[in-house]
C-alpha atoms as a PDB file:
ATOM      1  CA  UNK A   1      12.734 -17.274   5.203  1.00  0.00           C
ATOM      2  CA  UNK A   2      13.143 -15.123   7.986  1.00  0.00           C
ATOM      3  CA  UNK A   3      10.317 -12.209   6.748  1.00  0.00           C
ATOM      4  CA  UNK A   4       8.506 -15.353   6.621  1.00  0.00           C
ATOM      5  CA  UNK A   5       9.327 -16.747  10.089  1.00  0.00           C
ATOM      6  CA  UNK A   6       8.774 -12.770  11.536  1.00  0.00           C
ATOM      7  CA  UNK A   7       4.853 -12.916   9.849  1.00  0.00           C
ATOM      8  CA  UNK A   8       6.351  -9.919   7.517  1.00  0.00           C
ATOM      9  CA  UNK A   9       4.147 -11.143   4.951  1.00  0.00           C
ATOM     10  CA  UNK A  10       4.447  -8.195   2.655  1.00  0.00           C
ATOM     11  CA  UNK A  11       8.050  -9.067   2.801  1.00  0.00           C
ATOM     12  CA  UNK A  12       7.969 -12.275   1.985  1.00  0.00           C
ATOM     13  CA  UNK A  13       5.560 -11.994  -1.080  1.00  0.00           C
ATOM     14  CA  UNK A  14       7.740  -9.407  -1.788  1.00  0.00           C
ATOM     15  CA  UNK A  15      10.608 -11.277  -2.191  1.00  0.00           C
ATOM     16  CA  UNK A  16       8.759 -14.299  -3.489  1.00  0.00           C
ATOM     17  CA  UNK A  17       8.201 -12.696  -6.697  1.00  0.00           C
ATOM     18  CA  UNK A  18      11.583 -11.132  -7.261  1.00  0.00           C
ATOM     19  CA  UNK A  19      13.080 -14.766  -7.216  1.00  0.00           C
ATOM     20  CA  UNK A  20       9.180 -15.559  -9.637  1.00  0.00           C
ATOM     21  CA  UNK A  21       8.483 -17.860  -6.437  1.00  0.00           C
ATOM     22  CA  UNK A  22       4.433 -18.699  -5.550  1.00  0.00           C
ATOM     23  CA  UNK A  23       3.942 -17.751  -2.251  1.00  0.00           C
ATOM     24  CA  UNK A  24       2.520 -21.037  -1.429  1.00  0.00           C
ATOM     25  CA  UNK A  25       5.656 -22.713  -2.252  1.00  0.00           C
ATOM     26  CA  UNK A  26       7.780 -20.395  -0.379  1.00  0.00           C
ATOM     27  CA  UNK A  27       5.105 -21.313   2.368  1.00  0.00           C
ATOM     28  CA  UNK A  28       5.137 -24.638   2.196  1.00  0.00           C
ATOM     29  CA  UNK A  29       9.801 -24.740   1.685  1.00  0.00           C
ATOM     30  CA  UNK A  30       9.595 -22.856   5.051  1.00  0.00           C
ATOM     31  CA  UNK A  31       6.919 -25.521   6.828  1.00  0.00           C
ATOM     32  CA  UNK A  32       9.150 -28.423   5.617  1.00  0.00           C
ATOM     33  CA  UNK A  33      12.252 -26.818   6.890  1.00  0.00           C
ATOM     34  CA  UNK A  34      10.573 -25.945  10.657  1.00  0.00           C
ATOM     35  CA  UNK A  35       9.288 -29.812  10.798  1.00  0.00           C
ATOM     36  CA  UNK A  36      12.823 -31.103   9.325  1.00  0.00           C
ATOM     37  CA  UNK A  37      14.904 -28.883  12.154  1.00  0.00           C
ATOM     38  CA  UNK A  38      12.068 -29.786  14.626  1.00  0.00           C
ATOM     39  CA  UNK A  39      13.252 -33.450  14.018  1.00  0.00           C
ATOM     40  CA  UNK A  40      16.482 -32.986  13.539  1.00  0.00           C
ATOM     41  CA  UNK A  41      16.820 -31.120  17.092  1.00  0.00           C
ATOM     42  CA  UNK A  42      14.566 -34.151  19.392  1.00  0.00           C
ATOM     43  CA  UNK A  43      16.511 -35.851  21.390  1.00  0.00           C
ATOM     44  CA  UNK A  44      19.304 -33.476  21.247  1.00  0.00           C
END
């Protein structure tokens, strides 16, 4: 998550395949985890 937060994107694919991950999905898990702490911090 954090190559992928940094835009190392070479990283992240990188690692992506060692755990046999698409990069989409490892896309997409980190999305859904920026909107769910985005919600999670409103308010606050």
């Amino acid at each position: 998550m954090l190559a992928q937060e940094s835009g190392e994107w070479s990283q992240s694919s990188a690692l992506a395949k060692q755990l046999k991950l698409p990069d989409e999905e490892v896309a997409s898990t980190w999305w859904q985890a920026l909107q769910w702490a985005q919600e999670a911090t409103t308010g606050v």
